[in-house]
N, C-alpha and C. Protein backbone atom coordinates (compact mmCIF):
# COMPACT_ATOMS: atom_id res chain seq x y z
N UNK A 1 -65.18 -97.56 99.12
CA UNK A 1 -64.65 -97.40 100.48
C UNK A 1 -65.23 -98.47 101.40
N UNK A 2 -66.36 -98.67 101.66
CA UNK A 2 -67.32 -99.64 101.75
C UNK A 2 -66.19 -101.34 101.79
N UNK A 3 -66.50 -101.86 101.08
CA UNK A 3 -65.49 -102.42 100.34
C UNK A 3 -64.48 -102.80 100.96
N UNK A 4 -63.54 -101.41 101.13
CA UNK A 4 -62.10 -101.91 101.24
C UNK A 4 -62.28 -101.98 103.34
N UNK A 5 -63.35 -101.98 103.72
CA UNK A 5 -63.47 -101.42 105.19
C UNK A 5 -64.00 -102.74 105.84
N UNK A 6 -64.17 -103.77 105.00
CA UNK A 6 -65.24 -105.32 105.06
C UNK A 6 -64.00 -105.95 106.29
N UNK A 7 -62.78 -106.25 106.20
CA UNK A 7 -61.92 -106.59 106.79
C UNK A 7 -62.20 -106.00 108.68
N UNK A 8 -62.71 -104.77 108.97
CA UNK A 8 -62.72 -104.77 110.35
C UNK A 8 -63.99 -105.34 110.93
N UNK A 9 -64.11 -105.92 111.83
CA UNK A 9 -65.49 -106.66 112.60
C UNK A 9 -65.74 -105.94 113.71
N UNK A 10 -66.99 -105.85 113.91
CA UNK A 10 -67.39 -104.89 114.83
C UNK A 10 -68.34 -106.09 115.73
N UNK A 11 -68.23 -106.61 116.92
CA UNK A 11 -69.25 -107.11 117.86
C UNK A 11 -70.01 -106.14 118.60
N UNK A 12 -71.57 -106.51 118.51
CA UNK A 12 -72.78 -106.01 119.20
C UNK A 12 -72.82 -106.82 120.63
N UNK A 13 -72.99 -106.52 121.34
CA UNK A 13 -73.37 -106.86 122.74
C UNK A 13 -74.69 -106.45 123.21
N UNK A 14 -75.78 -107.16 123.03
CA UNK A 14 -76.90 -106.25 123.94
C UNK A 14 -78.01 -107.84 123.82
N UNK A 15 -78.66 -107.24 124.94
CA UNK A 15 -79.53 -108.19 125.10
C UNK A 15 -80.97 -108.19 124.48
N UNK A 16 -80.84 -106.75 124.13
CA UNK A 16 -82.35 -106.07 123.62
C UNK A 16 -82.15 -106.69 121.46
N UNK A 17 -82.53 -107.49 120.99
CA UNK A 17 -82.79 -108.31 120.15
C UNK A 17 -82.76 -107.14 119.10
N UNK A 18 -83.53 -106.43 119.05
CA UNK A 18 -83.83 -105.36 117.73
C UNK A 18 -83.22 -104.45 117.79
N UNK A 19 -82.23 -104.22 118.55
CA UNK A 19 -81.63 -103.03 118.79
C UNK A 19 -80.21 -103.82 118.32
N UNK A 20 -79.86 -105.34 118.39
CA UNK A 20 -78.75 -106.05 117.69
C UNK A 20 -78.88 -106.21 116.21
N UNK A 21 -80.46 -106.50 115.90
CA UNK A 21 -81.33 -106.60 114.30
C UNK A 21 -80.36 -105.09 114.01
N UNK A 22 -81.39 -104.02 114.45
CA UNK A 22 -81.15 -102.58 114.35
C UNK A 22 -79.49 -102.66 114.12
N UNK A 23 -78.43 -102.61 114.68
CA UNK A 23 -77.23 -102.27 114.66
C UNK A 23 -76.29 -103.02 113.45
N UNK A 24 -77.12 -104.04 113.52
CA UNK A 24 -76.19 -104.83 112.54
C UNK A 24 -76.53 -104.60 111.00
N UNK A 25 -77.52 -104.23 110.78
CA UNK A 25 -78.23 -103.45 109.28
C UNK A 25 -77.62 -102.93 109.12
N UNK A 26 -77.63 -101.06 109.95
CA UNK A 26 -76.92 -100.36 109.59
C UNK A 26 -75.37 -100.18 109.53
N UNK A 27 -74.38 -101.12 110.48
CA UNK A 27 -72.88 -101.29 110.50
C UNK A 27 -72.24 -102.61 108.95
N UNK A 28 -73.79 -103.08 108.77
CA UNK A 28 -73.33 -104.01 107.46
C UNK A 28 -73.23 -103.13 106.68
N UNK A 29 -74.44 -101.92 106.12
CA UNK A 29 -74.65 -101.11 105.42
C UNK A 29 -73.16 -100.09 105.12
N UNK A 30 -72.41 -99.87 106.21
CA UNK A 30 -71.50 -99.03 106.36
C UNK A 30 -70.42 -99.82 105.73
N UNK A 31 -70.36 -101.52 105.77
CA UNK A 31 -69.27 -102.19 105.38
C UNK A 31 -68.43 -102.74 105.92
N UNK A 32 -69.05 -103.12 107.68
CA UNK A 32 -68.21 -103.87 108.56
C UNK A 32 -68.84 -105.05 108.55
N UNK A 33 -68.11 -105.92 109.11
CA UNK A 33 -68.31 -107.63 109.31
C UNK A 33 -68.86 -107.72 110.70
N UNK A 34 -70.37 -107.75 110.69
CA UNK A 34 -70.74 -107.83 112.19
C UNK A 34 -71.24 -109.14 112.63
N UNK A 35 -71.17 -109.20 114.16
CA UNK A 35 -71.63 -110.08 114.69
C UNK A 35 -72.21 -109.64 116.34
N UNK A 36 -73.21 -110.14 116.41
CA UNK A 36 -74.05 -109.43 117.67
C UNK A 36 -74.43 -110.75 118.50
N UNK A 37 -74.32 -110.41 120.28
CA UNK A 37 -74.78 -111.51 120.76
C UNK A 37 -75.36 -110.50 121.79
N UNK A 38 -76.51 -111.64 122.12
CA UNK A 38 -77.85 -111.15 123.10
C UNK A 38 -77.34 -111.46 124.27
N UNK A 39 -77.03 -112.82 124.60
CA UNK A 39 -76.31 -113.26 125.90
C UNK A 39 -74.69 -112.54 126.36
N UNK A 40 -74.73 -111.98 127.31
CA UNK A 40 -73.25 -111.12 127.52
C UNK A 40 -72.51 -112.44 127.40
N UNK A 41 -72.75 -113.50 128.67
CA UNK A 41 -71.26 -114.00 128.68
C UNK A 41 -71.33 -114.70 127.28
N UNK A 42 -71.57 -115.10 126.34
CA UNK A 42 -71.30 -115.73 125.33
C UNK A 42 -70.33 -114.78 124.53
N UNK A 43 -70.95 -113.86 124.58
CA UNK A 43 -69.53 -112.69 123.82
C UNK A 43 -67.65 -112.88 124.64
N UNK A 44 -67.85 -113.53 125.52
CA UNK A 44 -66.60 -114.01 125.69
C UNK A 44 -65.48 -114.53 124.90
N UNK A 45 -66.34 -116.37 124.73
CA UNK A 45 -65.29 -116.90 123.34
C UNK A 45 -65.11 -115.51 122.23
N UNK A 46 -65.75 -115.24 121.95
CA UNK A 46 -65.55 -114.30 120.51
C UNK A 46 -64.48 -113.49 120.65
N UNK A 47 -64.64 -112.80 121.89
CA UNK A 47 -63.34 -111.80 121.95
C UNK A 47 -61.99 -112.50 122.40
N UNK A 48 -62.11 -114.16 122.75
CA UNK A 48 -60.69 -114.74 122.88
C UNK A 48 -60.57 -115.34 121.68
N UNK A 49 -61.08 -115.42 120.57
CA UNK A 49 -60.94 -115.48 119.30
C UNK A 49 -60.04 -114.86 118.59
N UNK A 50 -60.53 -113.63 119.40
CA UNK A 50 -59.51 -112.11 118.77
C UNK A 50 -59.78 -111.71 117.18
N UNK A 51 -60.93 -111.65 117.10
CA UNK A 51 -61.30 -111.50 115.68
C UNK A 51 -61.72 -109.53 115.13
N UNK A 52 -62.37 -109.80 116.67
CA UNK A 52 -63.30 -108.46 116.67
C UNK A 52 -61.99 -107.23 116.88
N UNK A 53 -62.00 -105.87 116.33
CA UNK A 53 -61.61 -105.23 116.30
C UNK A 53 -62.11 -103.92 117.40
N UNK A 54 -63.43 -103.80 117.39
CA UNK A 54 -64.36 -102.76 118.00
C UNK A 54 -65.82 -103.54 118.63
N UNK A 55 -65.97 -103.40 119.80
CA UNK A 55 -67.08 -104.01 120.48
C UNK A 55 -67.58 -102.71 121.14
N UNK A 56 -69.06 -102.89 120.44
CA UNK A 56 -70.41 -102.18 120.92
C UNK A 56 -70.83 -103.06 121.98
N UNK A 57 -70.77 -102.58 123.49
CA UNK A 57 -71.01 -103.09 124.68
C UNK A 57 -72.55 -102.35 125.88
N UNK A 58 -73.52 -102.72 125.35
CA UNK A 58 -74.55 -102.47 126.47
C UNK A 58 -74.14 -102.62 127.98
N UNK A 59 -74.39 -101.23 128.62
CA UNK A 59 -74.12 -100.98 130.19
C UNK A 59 -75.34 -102.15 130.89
N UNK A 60 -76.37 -102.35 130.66
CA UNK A 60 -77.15 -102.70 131.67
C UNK A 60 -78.18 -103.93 131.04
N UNK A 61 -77.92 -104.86 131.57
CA UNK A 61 -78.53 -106.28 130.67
C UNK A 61 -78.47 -107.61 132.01
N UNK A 62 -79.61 -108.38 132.19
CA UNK A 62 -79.75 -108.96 132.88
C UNK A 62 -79.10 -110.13 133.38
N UNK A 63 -77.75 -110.63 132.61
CA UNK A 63 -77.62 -111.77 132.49
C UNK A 63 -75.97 -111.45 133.50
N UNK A 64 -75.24 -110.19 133.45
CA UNK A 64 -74.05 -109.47 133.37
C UNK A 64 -73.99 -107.57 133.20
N UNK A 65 -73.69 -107.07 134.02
CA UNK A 65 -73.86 -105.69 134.00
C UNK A 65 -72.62 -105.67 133.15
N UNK A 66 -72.62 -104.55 132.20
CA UNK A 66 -71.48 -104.13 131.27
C UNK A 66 -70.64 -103.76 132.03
N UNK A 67 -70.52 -103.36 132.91
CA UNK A 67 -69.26 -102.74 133.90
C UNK A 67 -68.41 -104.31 134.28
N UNK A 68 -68.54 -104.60 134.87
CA UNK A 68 -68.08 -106.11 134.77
C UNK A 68 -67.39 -107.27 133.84
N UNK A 69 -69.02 -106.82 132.52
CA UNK A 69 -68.31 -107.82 131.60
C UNK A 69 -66.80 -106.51 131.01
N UNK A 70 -67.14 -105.32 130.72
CA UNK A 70 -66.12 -104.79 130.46
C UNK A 70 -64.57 -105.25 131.16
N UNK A 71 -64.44 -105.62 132.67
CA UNK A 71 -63.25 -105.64 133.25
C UNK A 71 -62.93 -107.55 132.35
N UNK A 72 -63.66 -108.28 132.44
CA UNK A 72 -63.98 -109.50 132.14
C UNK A 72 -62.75 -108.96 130.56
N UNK A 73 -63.73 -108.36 129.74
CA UNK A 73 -63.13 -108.39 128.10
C UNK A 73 -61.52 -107.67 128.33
N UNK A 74 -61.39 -107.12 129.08
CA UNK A 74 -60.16 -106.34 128.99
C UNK A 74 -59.43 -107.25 129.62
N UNK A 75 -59.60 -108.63 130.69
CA UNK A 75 -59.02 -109.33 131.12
C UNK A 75 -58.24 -110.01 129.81
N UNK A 76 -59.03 -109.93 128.97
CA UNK A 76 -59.08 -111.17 127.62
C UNK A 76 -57.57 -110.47 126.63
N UNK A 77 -58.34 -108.98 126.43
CA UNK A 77 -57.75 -108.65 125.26
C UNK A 77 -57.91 -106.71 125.89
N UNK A 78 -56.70 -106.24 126.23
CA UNK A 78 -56.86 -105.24 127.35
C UNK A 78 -56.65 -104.17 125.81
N UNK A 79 -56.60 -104.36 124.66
CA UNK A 79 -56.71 -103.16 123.50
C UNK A 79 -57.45 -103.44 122.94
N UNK A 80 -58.50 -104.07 122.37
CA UNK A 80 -60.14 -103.76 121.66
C UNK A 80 -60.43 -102.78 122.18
N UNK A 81 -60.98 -101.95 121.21
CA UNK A 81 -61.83 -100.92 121.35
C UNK A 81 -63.06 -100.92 121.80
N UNK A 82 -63.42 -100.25 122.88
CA UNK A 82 -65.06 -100.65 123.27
C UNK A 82 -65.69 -99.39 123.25
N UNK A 83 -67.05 -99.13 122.81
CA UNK A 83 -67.45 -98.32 122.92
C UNK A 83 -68.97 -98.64 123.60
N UNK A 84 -69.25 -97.83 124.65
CA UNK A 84 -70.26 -98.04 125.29
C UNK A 84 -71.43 -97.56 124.96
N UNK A 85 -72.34 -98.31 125.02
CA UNK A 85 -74.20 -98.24 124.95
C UNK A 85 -74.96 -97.93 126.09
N UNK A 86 -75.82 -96.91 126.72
CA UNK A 86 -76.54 -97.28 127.56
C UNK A 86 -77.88 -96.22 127.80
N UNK A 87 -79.27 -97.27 128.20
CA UNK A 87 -80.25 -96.05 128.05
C UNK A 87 -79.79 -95.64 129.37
N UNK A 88 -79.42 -95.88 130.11
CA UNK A 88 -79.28 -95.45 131.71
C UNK A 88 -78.15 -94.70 132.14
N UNK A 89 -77.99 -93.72 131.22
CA UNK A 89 -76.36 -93.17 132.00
C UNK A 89 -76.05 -92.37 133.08
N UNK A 90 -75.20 -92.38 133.75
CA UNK A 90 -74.99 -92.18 134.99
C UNK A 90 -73.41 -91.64 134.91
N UNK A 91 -73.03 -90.86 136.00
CA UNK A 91 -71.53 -90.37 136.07
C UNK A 91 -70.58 -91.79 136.26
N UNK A 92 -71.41 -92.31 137.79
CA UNK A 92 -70.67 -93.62 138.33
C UNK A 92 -70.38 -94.49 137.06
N UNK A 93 -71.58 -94.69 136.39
CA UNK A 93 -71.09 -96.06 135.60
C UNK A 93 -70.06 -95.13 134.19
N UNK A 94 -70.21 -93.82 133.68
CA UNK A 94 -69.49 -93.46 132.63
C UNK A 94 -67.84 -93.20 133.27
N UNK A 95 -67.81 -93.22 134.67
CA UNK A 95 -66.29 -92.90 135.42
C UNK A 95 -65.96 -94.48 135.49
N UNK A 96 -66.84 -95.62 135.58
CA UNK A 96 -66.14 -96.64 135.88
C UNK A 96 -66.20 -97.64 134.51
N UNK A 97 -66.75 -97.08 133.42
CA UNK A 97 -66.08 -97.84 131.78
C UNK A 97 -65.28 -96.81 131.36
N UNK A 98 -64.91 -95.76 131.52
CA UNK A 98 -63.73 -94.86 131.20
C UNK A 98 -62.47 -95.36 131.86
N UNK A 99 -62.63 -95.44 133.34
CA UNK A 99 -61.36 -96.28 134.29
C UNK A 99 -61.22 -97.60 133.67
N UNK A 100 -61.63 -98.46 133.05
CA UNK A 100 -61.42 -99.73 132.02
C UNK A 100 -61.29 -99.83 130.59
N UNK A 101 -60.84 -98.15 130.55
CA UNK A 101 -60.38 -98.00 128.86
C UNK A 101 -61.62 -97.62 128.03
N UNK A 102 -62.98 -97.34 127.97
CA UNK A 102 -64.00 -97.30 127.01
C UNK A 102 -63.70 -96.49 126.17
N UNK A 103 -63.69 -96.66 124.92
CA UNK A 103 -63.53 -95.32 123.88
C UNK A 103 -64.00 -94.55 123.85
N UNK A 104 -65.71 -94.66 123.98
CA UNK A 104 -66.70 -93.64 124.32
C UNK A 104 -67.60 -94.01 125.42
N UNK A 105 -68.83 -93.35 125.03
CA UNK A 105 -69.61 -93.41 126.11
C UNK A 105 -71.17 -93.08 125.25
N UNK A 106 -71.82 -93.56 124.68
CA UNK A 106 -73.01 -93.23 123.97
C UNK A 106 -74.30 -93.57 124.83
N UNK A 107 -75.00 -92.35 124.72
CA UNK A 107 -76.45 -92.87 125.61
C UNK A 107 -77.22 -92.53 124.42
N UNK A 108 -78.23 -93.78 124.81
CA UNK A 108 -79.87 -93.97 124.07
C UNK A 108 -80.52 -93.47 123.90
N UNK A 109 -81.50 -93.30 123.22
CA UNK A 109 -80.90 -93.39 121.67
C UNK A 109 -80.73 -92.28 121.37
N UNK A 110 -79.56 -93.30 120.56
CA UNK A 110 -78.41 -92.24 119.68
C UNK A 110 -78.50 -91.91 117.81
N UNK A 111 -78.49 -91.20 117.56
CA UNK A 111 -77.99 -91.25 116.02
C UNK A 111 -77.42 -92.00 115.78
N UNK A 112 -77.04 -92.49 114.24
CA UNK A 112 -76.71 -93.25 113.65
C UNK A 112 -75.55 -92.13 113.19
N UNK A 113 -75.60 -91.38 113.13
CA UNK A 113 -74.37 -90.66 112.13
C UNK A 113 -73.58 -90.50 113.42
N UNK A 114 -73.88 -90.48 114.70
CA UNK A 114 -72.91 -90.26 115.88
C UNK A 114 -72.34 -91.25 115.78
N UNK A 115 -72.71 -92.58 116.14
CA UNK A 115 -72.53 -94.11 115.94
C UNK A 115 -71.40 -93.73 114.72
N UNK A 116 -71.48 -93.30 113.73
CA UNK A 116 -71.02 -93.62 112.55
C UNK A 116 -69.39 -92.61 112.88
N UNK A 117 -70.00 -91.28 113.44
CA UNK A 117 -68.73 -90.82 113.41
C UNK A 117 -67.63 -91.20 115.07
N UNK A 118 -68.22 -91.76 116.03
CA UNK A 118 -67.61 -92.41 116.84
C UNK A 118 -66.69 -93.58 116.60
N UNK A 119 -67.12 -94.11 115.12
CA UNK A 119 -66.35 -95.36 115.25
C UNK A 119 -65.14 -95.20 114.09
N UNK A 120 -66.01 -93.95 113.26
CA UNK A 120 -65.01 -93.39 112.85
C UNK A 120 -63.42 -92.91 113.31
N UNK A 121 -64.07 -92.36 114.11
CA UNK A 121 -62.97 -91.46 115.23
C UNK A 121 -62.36 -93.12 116.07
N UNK A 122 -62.45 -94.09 116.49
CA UNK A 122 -61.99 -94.70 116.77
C UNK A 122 -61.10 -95.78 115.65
N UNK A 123 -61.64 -95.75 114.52
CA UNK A 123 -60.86 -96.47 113.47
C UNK A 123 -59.56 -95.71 113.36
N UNK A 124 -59.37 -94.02 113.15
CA UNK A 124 -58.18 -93.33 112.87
C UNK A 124 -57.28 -93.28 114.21
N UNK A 125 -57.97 -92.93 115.84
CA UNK A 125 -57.22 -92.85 116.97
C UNK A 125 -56.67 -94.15 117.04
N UNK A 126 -57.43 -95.36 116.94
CA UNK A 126 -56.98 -96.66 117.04
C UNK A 126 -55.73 -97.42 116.23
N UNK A 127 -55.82 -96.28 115.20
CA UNK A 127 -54.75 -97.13 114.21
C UNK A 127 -55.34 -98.23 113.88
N UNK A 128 -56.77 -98.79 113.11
CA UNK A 128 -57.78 -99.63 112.97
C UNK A 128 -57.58 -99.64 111.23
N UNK A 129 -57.06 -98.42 111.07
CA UNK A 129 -56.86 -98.05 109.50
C UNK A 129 -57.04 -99.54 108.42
N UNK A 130 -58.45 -99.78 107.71
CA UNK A 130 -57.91 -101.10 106.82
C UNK A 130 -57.94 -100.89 105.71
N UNK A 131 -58.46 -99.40 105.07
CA UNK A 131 -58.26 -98.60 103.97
C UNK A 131 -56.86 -99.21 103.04
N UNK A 132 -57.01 -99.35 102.19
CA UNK A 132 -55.04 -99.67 101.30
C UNK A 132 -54.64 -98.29 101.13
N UNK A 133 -55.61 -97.83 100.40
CA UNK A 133 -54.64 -96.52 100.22
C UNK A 133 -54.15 -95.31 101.33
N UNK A 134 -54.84 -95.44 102.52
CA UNK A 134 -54.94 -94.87 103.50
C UNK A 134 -53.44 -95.25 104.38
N UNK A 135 -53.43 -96.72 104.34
CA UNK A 135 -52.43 -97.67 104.62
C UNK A 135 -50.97 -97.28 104.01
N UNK A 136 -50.89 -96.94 103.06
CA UNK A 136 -49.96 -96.77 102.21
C UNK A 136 -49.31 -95.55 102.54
N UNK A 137 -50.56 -94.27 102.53
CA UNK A 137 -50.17 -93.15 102.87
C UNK A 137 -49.26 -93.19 104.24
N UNK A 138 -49.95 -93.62 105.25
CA UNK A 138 -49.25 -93.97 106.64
C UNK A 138 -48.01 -94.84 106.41
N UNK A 139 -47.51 -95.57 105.74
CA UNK A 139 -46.39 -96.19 105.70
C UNK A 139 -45.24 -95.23 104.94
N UNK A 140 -46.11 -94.97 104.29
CA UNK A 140 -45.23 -93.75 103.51
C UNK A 140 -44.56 -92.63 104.24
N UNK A 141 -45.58 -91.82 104.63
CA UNK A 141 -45.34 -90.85 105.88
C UNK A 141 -44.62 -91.33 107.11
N UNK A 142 -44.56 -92.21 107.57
CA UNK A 142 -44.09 -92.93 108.49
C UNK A 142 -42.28 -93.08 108.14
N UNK A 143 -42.20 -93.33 107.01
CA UNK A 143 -40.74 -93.53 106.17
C UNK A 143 -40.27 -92.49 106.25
N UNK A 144 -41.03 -91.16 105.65
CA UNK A 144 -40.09 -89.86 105.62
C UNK A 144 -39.82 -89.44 106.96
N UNK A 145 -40.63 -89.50 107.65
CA UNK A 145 -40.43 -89.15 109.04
C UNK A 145 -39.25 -89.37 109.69
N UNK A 146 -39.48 -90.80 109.88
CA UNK A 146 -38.19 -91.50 110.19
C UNK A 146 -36.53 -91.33 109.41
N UNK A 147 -36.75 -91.28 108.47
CA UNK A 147 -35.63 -90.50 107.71
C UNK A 147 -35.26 -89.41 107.80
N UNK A 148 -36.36 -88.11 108.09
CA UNK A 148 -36.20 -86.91 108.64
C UNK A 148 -34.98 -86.94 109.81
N UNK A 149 -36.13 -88.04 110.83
CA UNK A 149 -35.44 -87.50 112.30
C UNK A 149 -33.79 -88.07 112.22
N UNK A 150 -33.44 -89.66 111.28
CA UNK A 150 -32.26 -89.80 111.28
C UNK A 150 -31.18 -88.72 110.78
N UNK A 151 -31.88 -87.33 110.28
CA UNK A 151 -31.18 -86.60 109.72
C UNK A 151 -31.07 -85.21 109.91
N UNK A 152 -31.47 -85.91 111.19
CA UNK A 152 -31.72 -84.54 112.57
C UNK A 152 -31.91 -83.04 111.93
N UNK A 153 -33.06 -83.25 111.02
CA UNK A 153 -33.78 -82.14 110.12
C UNK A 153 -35.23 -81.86 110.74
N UNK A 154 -35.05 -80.51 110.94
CA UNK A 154 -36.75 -80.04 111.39
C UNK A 154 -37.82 -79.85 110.00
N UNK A 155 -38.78 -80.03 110.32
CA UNK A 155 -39.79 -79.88 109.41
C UNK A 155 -39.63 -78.72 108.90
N UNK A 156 -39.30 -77.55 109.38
CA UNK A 156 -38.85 -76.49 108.37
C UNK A 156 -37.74 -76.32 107.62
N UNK A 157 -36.68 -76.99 108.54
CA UNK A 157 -35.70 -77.30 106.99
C UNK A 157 -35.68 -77.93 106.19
N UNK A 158 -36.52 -79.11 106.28
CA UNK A 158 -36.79 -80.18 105.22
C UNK A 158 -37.86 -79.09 104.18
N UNK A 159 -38.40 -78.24 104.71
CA UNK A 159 -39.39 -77.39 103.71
C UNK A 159 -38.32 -76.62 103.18
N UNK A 160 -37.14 -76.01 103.60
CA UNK A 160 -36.49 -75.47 102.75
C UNK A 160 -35.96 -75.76 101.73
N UNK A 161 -35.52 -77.01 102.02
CA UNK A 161 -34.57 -78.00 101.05
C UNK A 161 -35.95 -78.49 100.21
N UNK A 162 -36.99 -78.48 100.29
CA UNK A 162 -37.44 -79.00 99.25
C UNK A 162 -38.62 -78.10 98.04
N UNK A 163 -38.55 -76.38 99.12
CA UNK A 163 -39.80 -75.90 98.40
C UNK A 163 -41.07 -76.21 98.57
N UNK A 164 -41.44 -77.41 99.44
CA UNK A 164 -42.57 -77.61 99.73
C UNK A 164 -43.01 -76.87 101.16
N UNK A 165 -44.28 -76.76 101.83
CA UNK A 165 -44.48 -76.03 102.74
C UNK A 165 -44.92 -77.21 103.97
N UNK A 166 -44.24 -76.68 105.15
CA UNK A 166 -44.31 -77.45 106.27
C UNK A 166 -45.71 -77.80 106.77
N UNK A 167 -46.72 -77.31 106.35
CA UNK A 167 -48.24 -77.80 106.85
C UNK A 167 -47.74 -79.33 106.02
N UNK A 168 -47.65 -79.45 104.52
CA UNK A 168 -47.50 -80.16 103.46
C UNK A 168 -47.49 -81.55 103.87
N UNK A 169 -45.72 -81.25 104.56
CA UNK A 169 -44.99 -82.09 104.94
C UNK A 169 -45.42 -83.23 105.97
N UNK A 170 -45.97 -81.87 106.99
CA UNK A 170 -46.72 -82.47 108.15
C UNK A 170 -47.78 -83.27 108.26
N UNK A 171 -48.21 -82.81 107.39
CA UNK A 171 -49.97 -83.90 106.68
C UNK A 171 -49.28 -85.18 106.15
N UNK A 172 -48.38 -85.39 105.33
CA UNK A 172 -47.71 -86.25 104.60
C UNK A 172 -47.12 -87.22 105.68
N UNK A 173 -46.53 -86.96 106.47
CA UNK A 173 -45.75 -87.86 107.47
C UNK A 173 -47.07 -88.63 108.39
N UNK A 174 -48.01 -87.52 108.89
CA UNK A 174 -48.71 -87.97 109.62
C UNK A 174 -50.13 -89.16 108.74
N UNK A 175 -49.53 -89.16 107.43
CA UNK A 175 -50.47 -89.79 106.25
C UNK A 175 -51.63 -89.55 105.83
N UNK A 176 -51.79 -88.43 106.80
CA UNK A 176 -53.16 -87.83 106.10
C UNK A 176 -53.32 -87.27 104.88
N UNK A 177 -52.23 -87.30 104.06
CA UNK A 177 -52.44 -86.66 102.74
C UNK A 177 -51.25 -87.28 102.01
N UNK A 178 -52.21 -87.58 100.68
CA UNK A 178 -51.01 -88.32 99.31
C UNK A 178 -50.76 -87.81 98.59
N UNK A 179 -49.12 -87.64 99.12
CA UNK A 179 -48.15 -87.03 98.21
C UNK A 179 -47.95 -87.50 96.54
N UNK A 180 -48.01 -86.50 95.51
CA UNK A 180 -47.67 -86.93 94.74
C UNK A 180 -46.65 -87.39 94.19
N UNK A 181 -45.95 -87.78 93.00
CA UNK A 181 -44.89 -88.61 92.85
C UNK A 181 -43.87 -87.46 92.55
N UNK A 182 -44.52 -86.40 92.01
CA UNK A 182 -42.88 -85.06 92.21
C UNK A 182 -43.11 -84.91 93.57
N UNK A 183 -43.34 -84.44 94.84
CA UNK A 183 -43.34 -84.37 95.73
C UNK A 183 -42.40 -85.29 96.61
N UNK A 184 -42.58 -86.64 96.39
CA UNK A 184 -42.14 -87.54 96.42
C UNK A 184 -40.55 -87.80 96.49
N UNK A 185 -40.11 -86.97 95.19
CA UNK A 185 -39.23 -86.92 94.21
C UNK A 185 -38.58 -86.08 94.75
N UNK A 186 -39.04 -84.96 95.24
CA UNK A 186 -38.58 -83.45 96.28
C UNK A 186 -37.72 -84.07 97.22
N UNK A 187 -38.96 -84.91 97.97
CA UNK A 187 -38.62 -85.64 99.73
C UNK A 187 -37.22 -86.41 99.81
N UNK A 188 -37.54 -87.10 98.35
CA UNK A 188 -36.34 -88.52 98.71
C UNK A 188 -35.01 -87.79 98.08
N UNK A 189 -34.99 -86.68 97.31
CA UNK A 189 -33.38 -86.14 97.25
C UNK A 189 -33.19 -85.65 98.08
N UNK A 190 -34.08 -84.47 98.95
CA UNK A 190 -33.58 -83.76 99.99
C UNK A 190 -32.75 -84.85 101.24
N UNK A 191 -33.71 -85.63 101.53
CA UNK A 191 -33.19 -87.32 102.44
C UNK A 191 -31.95 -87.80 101.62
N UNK A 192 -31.66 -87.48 100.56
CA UNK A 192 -30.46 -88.32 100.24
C UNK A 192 -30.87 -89.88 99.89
N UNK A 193 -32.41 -90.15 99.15
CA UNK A 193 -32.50 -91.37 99.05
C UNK A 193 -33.24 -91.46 98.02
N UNK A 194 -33.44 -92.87 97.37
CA UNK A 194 -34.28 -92.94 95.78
C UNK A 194 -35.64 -92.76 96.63
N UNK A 195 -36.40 -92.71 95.11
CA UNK A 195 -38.08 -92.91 95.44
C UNK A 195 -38.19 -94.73 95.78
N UNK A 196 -37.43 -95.28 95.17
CA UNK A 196 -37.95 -96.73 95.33
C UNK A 196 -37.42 -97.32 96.89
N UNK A 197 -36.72 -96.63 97.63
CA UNK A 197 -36.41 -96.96 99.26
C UNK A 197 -37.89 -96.27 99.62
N UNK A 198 -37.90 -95.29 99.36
CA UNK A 198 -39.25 -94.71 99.81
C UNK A 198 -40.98 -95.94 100.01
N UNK A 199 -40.72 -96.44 98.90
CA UNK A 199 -41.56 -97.65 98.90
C UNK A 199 -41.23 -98.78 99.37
N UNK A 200 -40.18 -99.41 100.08
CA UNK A 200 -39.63 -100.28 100.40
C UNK A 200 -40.68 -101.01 101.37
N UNK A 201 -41.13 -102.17 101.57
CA UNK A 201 -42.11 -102.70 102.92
C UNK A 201 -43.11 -101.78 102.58
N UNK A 202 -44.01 -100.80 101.53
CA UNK A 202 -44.99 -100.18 101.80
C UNK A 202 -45.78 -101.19 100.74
């Protein structure tokens, strides 16, 4: 999993040196492509690069307050994901990186498994998905769906016509779950279509 996850890049932002050491260990460890800068504005070029997918952004650093550089990065690239760092949290500053899109809001120090499941939760809300098989599922699900609605069929009649059960279905479209190839086989007669349209562009 590891592995197939190397493809998303995650930028560190902070000025505090070991806490960039610190972040980038453990987000290599996890299987992202990191890159951390101490100086805020230098994290600029990078994000007009457009490389980075998810930027870990420190609120409070001497060079550039994160509130700022935040309006700055969203000037750049107004959908990166940012998720905020700060030992200092405050309502004002968590109401004014929320009003500039922040994904989250993490105060110091934090777990690592929070870290882990925050960016989690932002890889699936984000549609960040770089998983293949995960990928697949979603293209897949995405197909029946769309075939569904051209066939102005509700999820419970498509469960009728096929014997399968509408939680099933629903997991399947939304790609959270891989259908097997009778299943499959169910979907694309009830639709009126082969299994191999089913795979078409997936």
């Amino acid at each position: 999993m590891a592995q197939q996850r190397m493809k998303l890049r995650i930028l560190v932002i902070d000025d505090d040196e070991d806490i960039c050491l610190y972040l980038k260990e453990f987000l290599t460890r996890e299987g992202y492509k990191v890159t951390t800068v101490t100086k805020p504005l230098e994290a600029l070029p990078e994000i007009k690069e457009g490389r980075h997918q998810i930027v870990l952004l420190d609120v409070r650093m001497p060079e550039i307050d994160g509130v700022p550089l935040l309006r700055e990065i969203r000037a750049i690239d107004s959908d990166i994901c940012v998720i905020i760092m700060t030992a200092y949290p405050s309502v004002e500053s968590a109401v004014d990186t929320m009003k500039n899109d922040a994904f989250d809001y993490l105060r110091k120090p934090f777990q690592l498994d929070s870290l882990r499941q925050v960016i989690q939760r932002a890889i699936r809300d984000k549609g960040l998905m770089v998983d293949a098989e995960e990928r697949v599922n979603q293209l897949i699900g995405l197909k029946i769906r769309q075939l569904r609605k051209e066939r102005t069929l509700t999820l419970k009649q498509l469960a009728n016509k096929t014997a399968l059960s509408v939680s099933l279905i629903s997991q399947i479209e939304l790609g959270k779950s891989a259908a097997s190839v009778s299943t499959l086989r169910k979907l694309a007669t009830a639709l009126g279509v082969t299994m191999s349209y089913i795979f078409e562009g997936v």
